[in-house]
PDB file of N, CA and C in Angstrom:
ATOM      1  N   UNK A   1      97.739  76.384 118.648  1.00  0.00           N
ATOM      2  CA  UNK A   1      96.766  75.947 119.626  1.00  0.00           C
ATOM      3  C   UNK A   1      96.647  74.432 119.541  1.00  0.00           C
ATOM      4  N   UNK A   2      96.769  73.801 120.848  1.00  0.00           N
ATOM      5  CA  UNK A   2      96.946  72.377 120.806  1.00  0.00           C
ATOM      6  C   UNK A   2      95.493  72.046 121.322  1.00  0.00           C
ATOM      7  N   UNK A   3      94.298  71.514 120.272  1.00  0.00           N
ATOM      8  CA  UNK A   3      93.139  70.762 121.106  1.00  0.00           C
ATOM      9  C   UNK A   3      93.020  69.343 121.039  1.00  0.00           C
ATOM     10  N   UNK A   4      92.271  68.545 121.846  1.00  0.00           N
ATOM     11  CA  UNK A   4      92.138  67.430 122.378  1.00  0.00           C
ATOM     12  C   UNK A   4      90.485  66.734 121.898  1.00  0.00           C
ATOM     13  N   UNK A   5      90.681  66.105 120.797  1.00  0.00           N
ATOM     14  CA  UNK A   5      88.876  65.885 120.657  1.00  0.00           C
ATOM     15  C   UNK A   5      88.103  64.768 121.719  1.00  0.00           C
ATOM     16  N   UNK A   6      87.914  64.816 122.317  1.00  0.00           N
ATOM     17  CA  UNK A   6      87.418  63.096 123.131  1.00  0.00           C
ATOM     18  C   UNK A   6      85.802  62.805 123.376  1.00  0.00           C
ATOM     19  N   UNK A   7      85.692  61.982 122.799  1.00  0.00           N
ATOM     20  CA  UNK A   7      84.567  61.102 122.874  1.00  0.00           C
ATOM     21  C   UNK A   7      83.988  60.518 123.755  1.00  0.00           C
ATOM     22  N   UNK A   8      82.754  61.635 124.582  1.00  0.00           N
ATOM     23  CA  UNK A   8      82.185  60.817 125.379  1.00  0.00           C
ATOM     24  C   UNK A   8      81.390  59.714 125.268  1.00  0.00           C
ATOM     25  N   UNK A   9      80.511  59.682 123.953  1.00  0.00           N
ATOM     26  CA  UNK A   9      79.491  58.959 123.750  1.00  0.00           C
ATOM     27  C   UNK A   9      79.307  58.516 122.208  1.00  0.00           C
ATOM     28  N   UNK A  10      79.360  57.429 121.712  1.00  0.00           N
ATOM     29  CA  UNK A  10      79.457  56.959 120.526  1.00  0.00           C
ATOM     30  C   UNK A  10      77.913  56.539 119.749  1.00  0.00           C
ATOM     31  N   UNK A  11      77.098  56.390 120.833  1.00  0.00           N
ATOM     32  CA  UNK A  11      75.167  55.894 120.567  1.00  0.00           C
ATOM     33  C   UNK A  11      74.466  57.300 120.331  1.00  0.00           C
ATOM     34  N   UNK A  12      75.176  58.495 121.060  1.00  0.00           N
ATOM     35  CA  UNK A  12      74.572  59.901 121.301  1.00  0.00           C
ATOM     36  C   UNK A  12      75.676  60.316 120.873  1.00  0.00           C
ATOM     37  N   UNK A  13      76.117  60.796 119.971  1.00  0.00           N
ATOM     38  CA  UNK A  13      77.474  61.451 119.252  1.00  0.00           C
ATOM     39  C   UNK A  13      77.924  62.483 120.239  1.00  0.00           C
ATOM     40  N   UNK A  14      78.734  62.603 121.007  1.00  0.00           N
ATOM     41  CA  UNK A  14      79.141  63.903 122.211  1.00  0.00           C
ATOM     42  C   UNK A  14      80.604  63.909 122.305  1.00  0.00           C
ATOM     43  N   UNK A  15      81.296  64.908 122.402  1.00  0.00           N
ATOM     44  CA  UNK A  15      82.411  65.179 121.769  1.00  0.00           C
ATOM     45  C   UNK A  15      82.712  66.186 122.963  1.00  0.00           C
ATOM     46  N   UNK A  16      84.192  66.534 123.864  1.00  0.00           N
ATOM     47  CA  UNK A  16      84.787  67.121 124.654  1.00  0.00           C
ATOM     48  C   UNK A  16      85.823  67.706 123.818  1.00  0.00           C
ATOM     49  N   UNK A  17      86.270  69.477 123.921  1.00  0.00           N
ATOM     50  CA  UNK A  17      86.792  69.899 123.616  1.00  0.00           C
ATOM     51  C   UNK A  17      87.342  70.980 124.813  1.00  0.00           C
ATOM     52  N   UNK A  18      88.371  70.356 125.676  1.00  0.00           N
ATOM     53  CA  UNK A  18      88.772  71.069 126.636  1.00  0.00           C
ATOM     54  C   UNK A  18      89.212  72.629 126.210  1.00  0.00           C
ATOM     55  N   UNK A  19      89.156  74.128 126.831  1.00  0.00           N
ATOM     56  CA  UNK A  19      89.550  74.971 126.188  1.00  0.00           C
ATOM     57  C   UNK A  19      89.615  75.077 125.206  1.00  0.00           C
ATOM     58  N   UNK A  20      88.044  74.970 124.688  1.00  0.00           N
ATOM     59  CA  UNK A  20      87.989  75.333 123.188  1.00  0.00           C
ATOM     60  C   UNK A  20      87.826  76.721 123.029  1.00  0.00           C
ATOM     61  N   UNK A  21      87.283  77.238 123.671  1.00  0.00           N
ATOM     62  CA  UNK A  21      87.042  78.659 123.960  1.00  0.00           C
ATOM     63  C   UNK A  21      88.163  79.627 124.539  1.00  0.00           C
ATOM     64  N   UNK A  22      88.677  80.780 123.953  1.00  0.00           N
ATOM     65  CA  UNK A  22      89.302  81.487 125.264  1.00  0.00           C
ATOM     66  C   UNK A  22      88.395  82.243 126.372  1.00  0.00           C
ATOM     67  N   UNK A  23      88.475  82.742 127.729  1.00  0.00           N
ATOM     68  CA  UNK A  23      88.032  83.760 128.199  1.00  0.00           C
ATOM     69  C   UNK A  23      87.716  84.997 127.381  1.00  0.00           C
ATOM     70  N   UNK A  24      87.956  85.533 126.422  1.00  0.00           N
ATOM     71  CA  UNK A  24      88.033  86.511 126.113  1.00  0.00           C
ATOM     72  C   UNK A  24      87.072  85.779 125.209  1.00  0.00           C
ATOM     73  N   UNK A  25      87.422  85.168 124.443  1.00  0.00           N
ATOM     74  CA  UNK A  25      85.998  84.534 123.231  1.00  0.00           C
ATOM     75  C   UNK A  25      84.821  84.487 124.125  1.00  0.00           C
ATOM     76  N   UNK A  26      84.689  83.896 125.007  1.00  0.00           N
ATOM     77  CA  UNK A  26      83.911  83.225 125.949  1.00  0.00           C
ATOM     78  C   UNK A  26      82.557  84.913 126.099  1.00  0.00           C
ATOM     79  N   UNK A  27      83.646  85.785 126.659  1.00  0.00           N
ATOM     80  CA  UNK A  27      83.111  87.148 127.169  1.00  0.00           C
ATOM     81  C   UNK A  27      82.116  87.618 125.967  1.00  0.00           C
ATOM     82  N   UNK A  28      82.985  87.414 124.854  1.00  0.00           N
ATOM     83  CA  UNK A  28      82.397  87.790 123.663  1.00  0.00           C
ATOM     84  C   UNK A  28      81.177  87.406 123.274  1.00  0.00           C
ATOM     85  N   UNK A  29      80.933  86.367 123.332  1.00  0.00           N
ATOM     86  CA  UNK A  29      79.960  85.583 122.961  1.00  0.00           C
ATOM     87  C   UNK A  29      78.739  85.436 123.967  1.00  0.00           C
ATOM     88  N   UNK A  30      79.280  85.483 125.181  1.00  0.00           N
ATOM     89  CA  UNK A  30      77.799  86.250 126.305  1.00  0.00           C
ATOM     90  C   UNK A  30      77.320  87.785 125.953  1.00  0.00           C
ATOM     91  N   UNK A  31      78.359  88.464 125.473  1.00  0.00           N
ATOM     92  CA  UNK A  31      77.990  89.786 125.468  1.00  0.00           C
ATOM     93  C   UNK A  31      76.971  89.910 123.879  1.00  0.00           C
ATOM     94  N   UNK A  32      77.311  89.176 123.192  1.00  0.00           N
ATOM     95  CA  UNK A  32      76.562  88.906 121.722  1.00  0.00           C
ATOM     96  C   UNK A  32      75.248  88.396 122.090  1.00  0.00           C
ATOM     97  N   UNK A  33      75.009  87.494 122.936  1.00  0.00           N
ATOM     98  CA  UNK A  33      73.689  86.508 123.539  1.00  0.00           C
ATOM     99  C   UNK A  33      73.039  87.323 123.967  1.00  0.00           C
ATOM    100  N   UNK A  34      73.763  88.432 125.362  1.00  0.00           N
ATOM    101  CA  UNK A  34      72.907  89.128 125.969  1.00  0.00           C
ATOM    102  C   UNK A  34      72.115  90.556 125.472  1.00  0.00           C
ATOM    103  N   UNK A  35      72.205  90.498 124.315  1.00  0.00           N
ATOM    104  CA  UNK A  35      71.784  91.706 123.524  1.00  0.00           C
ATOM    105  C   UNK A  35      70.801  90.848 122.264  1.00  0.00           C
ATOM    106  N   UNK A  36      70.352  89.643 122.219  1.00  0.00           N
ATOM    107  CA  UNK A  36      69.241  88.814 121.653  1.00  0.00           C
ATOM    108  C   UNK A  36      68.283  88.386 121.902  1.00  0.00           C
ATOM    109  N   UNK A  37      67.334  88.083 121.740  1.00  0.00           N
ATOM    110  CA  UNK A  37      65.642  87.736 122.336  1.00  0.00           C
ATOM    111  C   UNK A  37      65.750  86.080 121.943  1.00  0.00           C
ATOM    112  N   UNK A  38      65.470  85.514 122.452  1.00  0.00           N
ATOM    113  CA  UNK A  38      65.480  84.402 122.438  1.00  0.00           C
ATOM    114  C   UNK A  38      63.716  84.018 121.598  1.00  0.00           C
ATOM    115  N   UNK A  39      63.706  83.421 121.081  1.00  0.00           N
ATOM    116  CA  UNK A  39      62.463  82.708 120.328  1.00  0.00           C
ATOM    117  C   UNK A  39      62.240  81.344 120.792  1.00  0.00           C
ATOM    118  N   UNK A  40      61.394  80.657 120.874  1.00  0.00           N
ATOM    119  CA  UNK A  40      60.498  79.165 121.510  1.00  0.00           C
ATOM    120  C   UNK A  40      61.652  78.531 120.037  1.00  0.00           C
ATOM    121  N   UNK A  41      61.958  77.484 120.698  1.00  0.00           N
ATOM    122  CA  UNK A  41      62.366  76.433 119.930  1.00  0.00           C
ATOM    123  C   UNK A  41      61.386  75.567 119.097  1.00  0.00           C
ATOM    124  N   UNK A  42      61.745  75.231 117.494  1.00  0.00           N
ATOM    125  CA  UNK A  42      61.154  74.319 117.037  1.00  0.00           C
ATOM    126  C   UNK A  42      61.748  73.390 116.432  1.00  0.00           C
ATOM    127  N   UNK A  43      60.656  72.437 115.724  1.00  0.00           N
ATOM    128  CA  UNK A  43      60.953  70.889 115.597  1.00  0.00           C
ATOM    129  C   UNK A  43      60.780  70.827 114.085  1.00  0.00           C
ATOM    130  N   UNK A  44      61.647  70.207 113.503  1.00  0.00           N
ATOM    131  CA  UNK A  44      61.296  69.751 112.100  1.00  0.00           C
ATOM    132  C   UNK A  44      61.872  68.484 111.398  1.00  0.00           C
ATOM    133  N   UNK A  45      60.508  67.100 111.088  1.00  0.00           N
ATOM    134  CA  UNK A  45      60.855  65.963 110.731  1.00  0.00           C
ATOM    135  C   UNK A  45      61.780  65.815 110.205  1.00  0.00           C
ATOM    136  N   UNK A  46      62.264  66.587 108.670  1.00  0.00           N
ATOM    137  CA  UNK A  46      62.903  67.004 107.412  1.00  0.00           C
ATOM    138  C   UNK A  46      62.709  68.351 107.283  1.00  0.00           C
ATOM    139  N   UNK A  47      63.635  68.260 106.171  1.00  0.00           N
ATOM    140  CA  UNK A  47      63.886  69.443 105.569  1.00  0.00           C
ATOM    141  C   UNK A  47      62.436  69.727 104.940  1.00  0.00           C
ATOM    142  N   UNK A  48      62.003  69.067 104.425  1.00  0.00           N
ATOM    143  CA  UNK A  48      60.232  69.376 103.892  1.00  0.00           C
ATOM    144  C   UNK A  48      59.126  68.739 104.370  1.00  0.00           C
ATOM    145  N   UNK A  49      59.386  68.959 105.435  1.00  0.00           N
ATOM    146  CA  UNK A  49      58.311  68.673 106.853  1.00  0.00           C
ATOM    147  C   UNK A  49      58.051  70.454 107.030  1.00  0.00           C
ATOM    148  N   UNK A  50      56.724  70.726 107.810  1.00  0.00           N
ATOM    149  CA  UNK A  50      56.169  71.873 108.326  1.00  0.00           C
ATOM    150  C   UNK A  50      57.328  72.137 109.718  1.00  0.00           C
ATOM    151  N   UNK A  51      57.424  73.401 110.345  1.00  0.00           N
ATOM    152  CA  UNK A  51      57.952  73.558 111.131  1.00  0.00           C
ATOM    153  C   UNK A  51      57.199  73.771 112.739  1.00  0.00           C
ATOM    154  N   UNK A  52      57.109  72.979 113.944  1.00  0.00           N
ATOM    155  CA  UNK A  52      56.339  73.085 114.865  1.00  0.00           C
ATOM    156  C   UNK A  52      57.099  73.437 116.011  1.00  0.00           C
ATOM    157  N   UNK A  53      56.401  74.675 117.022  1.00  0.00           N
ATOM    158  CA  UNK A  53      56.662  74.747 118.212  1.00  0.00           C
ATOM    159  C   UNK A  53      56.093  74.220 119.130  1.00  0.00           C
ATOM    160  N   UNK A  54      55.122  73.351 118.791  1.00  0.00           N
ATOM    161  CA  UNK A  54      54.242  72.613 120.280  1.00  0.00           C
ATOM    162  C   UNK A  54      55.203  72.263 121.395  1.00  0.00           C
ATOM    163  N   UNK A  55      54.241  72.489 122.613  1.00  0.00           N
ATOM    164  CA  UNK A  55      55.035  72.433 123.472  1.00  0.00           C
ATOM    165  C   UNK A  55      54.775  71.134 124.095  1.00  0.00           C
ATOM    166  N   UNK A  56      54.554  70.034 123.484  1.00  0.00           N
ATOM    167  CA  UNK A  56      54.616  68.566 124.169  1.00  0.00           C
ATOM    168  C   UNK A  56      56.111  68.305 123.587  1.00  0.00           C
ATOM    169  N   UNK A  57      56.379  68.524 122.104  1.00  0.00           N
ATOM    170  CA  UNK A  57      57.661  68.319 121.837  1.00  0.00           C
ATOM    171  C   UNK A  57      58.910  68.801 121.732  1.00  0.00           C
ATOM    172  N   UNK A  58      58.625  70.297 122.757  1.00  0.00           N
ATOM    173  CA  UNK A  58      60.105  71.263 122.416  1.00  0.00           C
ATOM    174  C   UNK A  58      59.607  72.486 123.817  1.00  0.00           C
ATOM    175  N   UNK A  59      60.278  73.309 124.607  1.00  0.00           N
ATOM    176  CA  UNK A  59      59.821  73.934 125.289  1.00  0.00           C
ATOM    177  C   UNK A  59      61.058  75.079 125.693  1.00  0.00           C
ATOM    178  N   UNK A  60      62.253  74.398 125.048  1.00  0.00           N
ATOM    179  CA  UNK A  60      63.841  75.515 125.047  1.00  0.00           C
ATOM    180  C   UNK A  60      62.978  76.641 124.280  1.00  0.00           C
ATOM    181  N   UNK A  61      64.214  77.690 124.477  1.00  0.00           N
ATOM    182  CA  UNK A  61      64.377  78.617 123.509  1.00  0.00           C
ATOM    183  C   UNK A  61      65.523  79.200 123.064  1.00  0.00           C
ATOM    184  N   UNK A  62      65.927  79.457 122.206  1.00  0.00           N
ATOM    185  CA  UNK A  62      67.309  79.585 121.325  1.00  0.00           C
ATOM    186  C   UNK A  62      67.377  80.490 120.494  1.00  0.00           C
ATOM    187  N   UNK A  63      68.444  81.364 119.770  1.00  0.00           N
ATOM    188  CA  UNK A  63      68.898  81.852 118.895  1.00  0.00           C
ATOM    189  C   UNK A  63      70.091  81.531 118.255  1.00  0.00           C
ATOM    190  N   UNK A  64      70.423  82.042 117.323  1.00  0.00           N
ATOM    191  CA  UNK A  64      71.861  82.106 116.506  1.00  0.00           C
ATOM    192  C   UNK A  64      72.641  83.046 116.752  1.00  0.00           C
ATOM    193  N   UNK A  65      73.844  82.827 116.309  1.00  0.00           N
ATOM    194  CA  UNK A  65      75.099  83.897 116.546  1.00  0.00           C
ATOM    195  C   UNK A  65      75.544  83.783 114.706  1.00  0.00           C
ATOM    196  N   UNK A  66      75.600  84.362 114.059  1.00  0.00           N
ATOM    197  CA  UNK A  66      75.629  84.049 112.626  1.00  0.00           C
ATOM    198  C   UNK A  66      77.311  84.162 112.615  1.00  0.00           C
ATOM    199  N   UNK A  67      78.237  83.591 111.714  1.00  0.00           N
ATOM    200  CA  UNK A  67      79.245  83.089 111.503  1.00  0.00           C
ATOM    201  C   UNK A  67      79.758  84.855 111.170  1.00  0.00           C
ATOM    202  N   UNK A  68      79.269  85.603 110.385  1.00  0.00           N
ATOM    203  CA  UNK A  68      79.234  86.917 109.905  1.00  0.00           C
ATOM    204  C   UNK A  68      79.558  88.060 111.214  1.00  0.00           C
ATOM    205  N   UNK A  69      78.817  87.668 111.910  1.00  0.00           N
ATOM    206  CA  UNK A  69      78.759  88.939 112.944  1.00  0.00           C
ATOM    207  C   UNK A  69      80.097  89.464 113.520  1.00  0.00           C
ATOM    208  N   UNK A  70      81.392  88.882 113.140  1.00  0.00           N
ATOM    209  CA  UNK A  70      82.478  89.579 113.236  1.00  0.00           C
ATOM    210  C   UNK A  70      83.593  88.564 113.095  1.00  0.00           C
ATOM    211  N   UNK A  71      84.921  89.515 113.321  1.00  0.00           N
ATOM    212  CA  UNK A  71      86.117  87.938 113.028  1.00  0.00           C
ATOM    213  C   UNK A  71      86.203  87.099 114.300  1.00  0.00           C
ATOM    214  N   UNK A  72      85.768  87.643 115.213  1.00  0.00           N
ATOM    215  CA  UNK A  72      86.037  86.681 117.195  1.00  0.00           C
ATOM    216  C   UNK A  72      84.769  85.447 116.443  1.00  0.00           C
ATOM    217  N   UNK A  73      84.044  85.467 115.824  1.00  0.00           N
ATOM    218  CA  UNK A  73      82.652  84.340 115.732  1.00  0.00           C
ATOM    219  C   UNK A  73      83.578  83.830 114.483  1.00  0.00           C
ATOM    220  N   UNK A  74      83.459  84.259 114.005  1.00  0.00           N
ATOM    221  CA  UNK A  74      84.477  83.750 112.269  1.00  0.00           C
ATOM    222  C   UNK A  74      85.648  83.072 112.518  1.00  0.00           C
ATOM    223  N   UNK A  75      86.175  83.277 113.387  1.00  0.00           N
ATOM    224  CA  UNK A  75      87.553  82.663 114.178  1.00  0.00           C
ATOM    225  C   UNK A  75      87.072  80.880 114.964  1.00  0.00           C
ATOM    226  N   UNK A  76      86.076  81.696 115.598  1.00  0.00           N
ATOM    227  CA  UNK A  76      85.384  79.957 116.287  1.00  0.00           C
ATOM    228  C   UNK A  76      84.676  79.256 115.438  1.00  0.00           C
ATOM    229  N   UNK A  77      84.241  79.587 114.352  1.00  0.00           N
ATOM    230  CA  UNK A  77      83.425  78.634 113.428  1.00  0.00           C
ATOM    231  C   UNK A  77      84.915  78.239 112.571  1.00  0.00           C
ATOM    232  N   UNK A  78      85.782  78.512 111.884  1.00  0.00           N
ATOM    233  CA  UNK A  78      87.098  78.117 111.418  1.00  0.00           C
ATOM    234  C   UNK A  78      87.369  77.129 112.299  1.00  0.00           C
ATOM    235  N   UNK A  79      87.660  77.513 113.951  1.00  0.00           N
ATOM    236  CA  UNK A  79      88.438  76.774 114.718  1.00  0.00           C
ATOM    237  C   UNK A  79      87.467  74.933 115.161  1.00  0.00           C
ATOM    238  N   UNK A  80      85.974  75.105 114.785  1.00  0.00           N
ATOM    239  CA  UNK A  80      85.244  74.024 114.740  1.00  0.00           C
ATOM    240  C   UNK A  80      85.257  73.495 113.682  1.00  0.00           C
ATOM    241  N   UNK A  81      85.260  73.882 112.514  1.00  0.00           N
ATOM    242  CA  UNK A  81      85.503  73.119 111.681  1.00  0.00           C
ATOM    243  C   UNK A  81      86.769  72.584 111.184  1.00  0.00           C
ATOM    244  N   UNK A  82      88.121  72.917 111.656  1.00  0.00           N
ATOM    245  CA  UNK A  82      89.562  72.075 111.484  1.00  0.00           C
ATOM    246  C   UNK A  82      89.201  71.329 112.965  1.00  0.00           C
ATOM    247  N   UNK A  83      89.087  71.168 113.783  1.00  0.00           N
ATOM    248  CA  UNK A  83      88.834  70.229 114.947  1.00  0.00           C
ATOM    249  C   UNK A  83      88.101  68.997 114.420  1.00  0.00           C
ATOM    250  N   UNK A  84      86.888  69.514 113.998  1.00  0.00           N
ATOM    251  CA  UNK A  84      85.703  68.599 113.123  1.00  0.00           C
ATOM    252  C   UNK A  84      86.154  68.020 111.807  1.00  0.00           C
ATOM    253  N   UNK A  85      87.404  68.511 111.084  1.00  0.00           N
ATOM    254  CA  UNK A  85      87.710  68.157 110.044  1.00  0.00           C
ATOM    255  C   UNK A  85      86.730  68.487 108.703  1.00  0.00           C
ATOM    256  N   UNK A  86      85.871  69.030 108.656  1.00  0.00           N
ATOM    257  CA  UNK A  86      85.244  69.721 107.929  1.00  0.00           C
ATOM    258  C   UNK A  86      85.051  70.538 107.350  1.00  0.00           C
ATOM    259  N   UNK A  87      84.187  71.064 105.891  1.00  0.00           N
ATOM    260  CA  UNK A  87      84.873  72.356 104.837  1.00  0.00           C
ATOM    261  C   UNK A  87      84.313  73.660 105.731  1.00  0.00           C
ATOM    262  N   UNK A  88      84.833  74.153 105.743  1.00  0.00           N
ATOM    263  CA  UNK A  88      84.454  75.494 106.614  1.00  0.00           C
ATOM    264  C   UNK A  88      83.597  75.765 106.444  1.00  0.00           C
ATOM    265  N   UNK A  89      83.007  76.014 105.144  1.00  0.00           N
ATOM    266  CA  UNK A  89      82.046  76.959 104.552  1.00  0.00           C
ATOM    267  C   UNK A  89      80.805  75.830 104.373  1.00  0.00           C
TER     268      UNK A  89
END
């Protein structure tokens, strides 16, 4: 697999990864989302800062896909971290 890293933004770190995804990953990973509840997003200064959902400073909502939940997710967290150059784990 040949990817392309490119740099949109160097002040806001943003990073293009054309077809990073296959269709079939892609499917996967909506079908994983659409079976999750989404929770209010929160904010945290540090690591030992309190954790806040106020909604002057956060109003998304989000979940995780855990690296675990099978080899198609285990495959894309591998494939981000040799792109990223980083220890997998």
């Amino acid at each position: 697999m040949n990817l392309t890293l490119t740099t949109l933004s160097c002040a806001t770190r943003v990073f293009e990864i054309k077809n990073f995804l296959s269709d079939l990953e892609v499917d996967h990973l909506l079908g994983i989302a659409d079976k999750k509840t989404l929770t209010k997003s929160s904010t945290r200064a540090g690591a030992a800062s309190e954790s806040t959902t106020g909604d002057e400073t956060r109003t998304s909502t989000n979940d995780w896909i855990s690296r675990g939940n099978d080899i198609i997710t285990d495959a894309i967290y591998r494939r981000s971290a040799d792109v990223l150059q980083i220890n997998e784990s």
